[in-house]
PDB file of N, CA and C in Angstrom:
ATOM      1  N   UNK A   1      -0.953  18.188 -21.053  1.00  0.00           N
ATOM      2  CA  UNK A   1      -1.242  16.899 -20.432  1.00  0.00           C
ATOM      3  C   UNK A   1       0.071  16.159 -20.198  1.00  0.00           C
ATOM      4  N   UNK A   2       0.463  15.758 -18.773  1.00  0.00           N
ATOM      5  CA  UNK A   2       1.279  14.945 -18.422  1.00  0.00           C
ATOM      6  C   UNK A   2       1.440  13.506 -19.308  1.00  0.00           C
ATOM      7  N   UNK A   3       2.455  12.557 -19.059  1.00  0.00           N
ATOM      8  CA  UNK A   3       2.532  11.593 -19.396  1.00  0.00           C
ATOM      9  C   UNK A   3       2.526  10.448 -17.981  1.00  0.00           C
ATOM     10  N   UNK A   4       1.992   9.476 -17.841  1.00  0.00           N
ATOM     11  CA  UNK A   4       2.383   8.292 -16.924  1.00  0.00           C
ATOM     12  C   UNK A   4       3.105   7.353 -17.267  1.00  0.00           C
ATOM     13  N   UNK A   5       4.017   7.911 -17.358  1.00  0.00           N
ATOM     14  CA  UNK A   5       5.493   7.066 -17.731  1.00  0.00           C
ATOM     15  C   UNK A   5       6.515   7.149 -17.047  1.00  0.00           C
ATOM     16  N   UNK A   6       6.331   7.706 -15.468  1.00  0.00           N
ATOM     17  CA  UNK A   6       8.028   7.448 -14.402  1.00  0.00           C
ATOM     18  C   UNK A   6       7.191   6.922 -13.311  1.00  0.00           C
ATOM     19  N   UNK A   7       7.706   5.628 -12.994  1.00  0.00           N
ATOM     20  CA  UNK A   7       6.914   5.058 -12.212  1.00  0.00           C
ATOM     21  C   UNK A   7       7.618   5.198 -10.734  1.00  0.00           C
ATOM     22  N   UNK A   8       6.738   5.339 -10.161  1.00  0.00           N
ATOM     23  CA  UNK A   8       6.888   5.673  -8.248  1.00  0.00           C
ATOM     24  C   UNK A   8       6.728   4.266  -7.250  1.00  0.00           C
ATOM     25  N   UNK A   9       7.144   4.521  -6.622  1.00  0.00           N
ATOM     26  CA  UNK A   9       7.117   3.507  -5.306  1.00  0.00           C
ATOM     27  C   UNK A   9       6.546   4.514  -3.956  1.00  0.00           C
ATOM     28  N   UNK A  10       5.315   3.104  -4.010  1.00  0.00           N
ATOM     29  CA  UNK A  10       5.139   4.417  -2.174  1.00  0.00           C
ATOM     30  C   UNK A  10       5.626   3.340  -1.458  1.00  0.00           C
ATOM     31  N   UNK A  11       5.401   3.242  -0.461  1.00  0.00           N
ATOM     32  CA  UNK A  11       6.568   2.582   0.707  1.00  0.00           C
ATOM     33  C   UNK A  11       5.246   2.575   1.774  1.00  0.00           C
ATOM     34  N   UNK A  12       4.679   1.851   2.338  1.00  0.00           N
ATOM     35  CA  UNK A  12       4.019   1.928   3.302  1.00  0.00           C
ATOM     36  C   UNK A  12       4.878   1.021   4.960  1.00  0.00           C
ATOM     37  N   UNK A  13       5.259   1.799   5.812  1.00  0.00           N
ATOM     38  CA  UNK A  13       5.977   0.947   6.989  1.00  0.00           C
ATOM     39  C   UNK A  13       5.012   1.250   8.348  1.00  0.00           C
ATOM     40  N   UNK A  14       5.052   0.585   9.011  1.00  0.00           N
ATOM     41  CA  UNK A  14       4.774   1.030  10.216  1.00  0.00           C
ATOM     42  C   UNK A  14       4.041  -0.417  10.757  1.00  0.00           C
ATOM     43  N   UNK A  15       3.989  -0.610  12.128  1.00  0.00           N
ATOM     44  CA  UNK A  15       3.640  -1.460  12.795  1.00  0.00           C
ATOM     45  C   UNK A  15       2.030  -1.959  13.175  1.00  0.00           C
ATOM     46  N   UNK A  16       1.952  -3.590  13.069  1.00  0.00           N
ATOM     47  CA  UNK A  16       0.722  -3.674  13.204  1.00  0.00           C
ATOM     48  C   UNK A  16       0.532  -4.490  13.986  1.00  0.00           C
ATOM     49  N   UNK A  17      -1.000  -3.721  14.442  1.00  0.00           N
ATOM     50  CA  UNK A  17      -1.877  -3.644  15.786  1.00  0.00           C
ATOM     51  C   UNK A  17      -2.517  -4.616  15.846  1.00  0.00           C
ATOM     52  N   UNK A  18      -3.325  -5.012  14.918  1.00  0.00           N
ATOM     53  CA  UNK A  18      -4.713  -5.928  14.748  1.00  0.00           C
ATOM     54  C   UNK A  18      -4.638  -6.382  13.394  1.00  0.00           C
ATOM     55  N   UNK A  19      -3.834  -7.896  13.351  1.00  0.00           N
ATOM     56  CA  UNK A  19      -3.888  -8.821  12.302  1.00  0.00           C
ATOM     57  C   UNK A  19      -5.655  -9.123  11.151  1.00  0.00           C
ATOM     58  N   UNK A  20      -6.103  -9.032  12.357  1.00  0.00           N
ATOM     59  CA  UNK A  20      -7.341  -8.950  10.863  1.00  0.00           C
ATOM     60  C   UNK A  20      -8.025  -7.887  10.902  1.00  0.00           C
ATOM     61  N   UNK A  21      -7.864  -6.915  11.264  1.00  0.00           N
ATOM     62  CA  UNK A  21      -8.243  -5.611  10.463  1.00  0.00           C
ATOM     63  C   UNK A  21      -7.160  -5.083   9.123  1.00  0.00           C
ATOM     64  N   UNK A  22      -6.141  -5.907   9.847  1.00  0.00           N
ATOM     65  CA  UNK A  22      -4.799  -5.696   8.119  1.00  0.00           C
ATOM     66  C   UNK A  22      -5.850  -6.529   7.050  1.00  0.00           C
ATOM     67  N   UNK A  23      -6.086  -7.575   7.699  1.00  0.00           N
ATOM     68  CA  UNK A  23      -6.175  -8.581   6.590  1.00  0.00           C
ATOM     69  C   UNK A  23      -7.606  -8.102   5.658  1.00  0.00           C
ATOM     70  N   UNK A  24      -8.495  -7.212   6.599  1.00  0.00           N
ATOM     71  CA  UNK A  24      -9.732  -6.898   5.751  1.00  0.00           C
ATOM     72  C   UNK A  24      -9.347  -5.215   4.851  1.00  0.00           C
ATOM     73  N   UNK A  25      -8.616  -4.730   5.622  1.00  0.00           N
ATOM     74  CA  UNK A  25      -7.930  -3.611   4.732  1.00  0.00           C
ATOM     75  C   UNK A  25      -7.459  -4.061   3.479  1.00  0.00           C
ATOM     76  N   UNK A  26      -6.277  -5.521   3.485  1.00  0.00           N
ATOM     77  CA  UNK A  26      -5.642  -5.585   2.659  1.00  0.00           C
ATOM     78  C   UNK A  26      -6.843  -6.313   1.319  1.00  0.00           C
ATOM     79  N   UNK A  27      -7.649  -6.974   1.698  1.00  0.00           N
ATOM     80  CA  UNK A  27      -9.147  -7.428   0.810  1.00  0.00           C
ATOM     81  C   UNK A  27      -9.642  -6.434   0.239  1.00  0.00           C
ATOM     82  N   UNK A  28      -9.980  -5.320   1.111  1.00  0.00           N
ATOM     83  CA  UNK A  28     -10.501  -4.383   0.425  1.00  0.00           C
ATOM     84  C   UNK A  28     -10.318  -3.679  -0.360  1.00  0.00           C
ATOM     85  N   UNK A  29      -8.571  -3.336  -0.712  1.00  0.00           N
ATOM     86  CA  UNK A  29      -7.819  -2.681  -1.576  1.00  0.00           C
ATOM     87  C   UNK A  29      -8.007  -3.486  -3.095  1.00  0.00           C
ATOM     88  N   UNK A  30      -7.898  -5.074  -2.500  1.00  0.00           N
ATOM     89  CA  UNK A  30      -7.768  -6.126  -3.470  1.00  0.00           C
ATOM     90  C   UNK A  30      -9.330  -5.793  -4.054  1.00  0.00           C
ATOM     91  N   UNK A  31     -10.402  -5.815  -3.438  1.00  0.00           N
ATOM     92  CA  UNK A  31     -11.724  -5.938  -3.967  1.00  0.00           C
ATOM     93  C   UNK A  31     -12.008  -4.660  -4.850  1.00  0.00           C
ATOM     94  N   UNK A  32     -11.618  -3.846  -4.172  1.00  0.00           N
ATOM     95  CA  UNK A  32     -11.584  -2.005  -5.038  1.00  0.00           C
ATOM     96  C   UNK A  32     -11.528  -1.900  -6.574  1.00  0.00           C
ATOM     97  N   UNK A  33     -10.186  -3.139  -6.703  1.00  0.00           N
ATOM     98  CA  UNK A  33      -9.544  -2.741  -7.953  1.00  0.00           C
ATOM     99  C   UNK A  33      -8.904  -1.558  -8.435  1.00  0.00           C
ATOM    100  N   UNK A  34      -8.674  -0.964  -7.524  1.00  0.00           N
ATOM    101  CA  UNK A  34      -7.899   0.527  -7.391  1.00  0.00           C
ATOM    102  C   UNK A  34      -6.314   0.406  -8.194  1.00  0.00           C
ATOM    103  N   UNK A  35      -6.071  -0.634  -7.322  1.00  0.00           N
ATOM    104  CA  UNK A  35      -4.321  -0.831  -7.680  1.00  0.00           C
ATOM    105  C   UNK A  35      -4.538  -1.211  -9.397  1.00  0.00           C
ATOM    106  N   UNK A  36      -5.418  -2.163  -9.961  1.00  0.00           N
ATOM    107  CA  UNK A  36      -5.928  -2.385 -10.979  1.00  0.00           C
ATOM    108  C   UNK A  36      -5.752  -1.297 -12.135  1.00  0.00           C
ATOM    109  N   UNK A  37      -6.865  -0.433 -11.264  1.00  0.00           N
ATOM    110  CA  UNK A  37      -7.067   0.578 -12.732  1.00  0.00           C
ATOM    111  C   UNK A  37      -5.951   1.229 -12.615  1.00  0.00           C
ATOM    112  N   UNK A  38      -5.742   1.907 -11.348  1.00  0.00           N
ATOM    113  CA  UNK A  38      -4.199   2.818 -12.020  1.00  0.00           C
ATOM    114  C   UNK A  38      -2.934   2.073 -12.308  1.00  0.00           C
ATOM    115  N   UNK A  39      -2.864   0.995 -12.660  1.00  0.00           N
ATOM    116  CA  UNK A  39      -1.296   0.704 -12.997  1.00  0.00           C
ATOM    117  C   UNK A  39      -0.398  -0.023 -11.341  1.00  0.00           C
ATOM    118  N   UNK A  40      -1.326  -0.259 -10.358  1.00  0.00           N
ATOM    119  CA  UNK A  40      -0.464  -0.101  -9.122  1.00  0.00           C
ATOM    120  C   UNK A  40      -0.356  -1.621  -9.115  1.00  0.00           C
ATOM    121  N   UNK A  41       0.905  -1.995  -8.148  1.00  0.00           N
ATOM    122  CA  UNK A  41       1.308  -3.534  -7.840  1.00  0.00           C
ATOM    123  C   UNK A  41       2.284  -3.949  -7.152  1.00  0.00           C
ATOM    124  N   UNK A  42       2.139  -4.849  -6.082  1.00  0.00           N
ATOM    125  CA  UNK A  42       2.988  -4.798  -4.895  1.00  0.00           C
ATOM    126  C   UNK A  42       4.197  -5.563  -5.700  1.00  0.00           C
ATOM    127  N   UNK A  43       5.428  -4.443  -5.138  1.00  0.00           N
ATOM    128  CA  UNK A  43       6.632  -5.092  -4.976  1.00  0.00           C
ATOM    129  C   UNK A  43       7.089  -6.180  -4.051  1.00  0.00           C
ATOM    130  N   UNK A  44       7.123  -6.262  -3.208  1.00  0.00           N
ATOM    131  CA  UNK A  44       7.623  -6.909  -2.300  1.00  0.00           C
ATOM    132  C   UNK A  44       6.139  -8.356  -1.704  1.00  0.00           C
ATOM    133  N   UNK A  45       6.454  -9.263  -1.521  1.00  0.00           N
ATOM    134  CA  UNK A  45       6.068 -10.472  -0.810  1.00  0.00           C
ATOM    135  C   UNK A  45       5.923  -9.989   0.996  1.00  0.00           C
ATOM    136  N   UNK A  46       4.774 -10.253   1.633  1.00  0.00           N
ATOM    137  CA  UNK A  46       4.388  -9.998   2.820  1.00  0.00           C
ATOM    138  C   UNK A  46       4.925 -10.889   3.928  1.00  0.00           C
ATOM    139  N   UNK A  47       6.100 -11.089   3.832  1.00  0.00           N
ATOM    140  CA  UNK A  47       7.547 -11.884   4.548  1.00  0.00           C
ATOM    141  C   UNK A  47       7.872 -11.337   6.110  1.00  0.00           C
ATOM    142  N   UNK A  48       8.103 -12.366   6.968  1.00  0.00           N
ATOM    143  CA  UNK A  48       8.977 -12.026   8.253  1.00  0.00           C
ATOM    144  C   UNK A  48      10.116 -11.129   7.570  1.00  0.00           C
ATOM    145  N   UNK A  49      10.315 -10.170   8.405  1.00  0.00           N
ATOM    146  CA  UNK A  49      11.901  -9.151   7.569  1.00  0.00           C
ATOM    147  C   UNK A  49      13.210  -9.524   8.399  1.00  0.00           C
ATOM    148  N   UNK A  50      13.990  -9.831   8.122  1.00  0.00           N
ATOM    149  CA  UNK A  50      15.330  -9.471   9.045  1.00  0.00           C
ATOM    150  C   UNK A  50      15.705  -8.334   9.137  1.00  0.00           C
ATOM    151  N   UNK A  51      15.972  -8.035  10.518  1.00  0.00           N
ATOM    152  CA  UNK A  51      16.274  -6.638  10.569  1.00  0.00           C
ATOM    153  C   UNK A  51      17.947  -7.023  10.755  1.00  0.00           C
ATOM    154  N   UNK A  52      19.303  -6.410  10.416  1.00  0.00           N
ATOM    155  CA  UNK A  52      20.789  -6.747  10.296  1.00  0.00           C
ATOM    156  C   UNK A  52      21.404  -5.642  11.293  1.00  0.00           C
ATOM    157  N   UNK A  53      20.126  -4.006  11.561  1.00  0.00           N
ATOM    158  CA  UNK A  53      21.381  -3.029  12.340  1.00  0.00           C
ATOM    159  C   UNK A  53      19.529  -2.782  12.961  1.00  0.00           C
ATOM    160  N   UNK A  54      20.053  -2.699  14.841  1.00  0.00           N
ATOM    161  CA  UNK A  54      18.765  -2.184  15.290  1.00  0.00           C
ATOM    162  C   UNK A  54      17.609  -2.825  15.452  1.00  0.00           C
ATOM    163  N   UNK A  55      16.737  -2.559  15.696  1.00  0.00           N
ATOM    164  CA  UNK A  55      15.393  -3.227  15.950  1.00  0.00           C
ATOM    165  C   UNK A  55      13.904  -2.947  15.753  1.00  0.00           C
ATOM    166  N   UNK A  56      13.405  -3.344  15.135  1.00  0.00           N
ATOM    167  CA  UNK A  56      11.401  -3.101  14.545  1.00  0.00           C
ATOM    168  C   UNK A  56      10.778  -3.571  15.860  1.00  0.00           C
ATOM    169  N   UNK A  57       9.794  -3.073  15.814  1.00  0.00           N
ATOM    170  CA  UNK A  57       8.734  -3.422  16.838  1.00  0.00           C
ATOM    171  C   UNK A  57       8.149  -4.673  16.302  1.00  0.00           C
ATOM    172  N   UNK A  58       7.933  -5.378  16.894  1.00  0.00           N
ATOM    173  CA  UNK A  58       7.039  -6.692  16.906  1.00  0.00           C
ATOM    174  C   UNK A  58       5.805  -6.626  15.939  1.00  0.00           C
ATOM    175  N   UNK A  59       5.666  -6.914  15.126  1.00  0.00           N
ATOM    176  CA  UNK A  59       4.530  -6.810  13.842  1.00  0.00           C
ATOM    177  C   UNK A  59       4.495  -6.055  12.987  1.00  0.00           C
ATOM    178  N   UNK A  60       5.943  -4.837  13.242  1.00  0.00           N
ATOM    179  CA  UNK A  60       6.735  -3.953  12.031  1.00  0.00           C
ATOM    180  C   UNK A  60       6.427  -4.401  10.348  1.00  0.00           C
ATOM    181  N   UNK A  61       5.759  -4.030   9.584  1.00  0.00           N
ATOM    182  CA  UNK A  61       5.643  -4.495   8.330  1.00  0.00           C
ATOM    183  C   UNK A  61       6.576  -2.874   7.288  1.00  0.00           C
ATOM    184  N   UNK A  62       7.080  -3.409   5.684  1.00  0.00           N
ATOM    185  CA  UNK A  62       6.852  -2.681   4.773  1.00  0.00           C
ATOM    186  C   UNK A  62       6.325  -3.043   3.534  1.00  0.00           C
ATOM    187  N   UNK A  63       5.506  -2.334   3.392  1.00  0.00           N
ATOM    188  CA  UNK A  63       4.745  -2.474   1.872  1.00  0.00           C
ATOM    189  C   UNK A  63       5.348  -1.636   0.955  1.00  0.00           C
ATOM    190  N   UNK A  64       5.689  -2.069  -0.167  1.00  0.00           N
ATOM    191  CA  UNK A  64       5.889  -1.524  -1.622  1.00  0.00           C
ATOM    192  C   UNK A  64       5.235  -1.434  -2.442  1.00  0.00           C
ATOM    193  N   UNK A  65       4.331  -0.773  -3.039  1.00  0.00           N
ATOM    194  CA  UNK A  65       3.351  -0.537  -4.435  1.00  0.00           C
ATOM    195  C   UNK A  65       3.865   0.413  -5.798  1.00  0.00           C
ATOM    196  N   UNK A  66       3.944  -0.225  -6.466  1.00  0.00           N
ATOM    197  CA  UNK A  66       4.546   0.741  -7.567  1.00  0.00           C
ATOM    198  C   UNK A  66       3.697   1.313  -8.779  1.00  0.00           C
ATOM    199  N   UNK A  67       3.187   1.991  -8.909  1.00  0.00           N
ATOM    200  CA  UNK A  67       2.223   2.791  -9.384  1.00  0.00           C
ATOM    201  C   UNK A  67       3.127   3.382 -11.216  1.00  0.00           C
ATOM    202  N   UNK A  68       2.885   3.654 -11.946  1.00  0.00           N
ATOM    203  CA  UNK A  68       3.409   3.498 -13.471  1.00  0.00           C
ATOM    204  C   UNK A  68       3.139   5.502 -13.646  1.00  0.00           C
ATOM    205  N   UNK A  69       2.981   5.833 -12.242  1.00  0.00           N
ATOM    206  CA  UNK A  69       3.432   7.603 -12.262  1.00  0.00           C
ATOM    207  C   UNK A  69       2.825   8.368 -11.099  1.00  0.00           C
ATOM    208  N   UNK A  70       3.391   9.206 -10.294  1.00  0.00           N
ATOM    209  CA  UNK A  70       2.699  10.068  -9.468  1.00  0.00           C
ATOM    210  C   UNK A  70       1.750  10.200  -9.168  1.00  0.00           C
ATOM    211  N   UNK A  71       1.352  10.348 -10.103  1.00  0.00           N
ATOM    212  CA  UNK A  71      -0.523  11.561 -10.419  1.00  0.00           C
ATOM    213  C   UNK A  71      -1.285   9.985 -10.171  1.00  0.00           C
ATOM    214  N   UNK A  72      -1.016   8.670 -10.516  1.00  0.00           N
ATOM    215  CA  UNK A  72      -1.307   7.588 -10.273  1.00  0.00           C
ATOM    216  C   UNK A  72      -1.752   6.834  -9.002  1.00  0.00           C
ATOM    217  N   UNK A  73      -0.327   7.305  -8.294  1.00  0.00           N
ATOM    218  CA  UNK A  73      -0.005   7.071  -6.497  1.00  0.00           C
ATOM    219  C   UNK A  73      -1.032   7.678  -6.027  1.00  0.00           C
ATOM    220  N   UNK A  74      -0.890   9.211  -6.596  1.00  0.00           N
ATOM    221  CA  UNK A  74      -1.919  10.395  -5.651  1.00  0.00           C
ATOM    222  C   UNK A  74      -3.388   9.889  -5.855  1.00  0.00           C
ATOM    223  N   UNK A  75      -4.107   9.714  -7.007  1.00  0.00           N
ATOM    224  CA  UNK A  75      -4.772   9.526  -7.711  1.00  0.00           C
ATOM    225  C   UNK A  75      -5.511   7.897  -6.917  1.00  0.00           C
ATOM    226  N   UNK A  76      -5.030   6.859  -6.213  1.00  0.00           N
ATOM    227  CA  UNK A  76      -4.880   6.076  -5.504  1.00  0.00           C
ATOM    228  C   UNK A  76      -5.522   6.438  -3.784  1.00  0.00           C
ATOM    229  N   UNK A  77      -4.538   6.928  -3.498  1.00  0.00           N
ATOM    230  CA  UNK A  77      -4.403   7.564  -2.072  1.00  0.00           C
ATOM    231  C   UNK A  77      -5.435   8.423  -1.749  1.00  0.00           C
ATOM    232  N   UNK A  78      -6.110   9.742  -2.562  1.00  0.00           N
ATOM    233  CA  UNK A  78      -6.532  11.115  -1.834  1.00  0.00           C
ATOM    234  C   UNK A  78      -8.103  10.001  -3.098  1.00  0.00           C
ATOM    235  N   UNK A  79      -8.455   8.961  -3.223  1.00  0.00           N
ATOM    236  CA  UNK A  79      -9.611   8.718  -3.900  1.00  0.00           C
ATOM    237  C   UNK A  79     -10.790   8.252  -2.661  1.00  0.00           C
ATOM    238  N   UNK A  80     -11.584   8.931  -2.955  1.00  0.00           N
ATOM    239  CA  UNK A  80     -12.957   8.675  -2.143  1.00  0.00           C
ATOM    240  C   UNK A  80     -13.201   7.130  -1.777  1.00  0.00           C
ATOM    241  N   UNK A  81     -13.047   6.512  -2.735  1.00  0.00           N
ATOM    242  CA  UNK A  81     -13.344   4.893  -2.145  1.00  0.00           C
ATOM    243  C   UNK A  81     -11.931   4.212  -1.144  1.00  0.00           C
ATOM    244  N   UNK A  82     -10.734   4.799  -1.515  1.00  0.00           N
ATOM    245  CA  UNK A  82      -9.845   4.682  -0.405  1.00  0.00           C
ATOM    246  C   UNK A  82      -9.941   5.389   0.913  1.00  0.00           C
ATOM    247  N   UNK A  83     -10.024   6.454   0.787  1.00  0.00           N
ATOM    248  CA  UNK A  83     -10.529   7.472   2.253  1.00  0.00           C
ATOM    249  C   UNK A  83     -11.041   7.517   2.865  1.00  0.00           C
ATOM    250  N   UNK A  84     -12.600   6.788   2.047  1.00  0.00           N
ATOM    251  CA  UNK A  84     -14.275   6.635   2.751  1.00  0.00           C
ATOM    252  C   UNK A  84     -14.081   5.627   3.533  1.00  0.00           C
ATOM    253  N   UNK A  85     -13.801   4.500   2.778  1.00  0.00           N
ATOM    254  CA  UNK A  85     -14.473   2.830   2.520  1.00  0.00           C
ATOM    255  C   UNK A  85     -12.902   2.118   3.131  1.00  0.00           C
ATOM    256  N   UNK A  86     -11.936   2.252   2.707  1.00  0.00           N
ATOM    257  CA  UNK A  86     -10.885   1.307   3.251  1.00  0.00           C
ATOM    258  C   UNK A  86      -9.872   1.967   4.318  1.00  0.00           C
ATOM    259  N   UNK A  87      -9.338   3.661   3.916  1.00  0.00           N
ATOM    260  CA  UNK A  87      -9.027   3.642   4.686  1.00  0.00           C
ATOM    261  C   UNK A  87      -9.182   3.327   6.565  1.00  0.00           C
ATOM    262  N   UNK A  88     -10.434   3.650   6.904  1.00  0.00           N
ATOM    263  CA  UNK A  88     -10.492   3.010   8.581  1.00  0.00           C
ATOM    264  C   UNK A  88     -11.113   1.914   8.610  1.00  0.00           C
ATOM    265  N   UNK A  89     -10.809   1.223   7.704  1.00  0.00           N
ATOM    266  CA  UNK A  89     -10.389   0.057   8.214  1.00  0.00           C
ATOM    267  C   UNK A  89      -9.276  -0.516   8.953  1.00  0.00           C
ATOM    268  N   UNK A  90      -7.954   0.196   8.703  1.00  0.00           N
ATOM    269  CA  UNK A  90      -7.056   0.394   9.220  1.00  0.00           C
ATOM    270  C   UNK A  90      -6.806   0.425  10.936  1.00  0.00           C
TER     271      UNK A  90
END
């Protein structure tokens, strides 16, 4: 048996389409309690970004979640109530 003790960062980037389908995605994650049970919790504040070299597309976001081990992240991600139910919401 593994230990959950090296904690991971997933990184979610990419540009958005439809402001309140984020916003009911991002509820739904919140309502899940997913991030909850496994240990998960956003790094970063949902901020305008400066970009300093180059250029993002117009509604360019990154998300940070840090999860307290791998098997945690995965465990998160490939789970039926994320895949079914929140992911297309997206």
């Amino acid at each position: 048996a593994s230990t959950c003790d090296q904690p991971v960062l997933m990184v979610v980037s990419g540009p958005t389409h439809d402001r309140a389908r984020m916003l009911a995605y991002g509820r739904a994650i919140a309502e899940s309690g997913l991030y909850r049970q496994l240990g998960g919790y956003y790094v970063n504040l949902f901020a305008p970004q400066e970009i300093f070299e180059g250029a993002a597309p117009a509604g360019y976001i990154n998300i940070i979640v840090r999860f307290p081990c791998l098997a945690n992240a995965r465990a998160f991600w490939n789970s039926k109530v994320y895949q079914q139910q929140i992911l297309p919401l997206r």
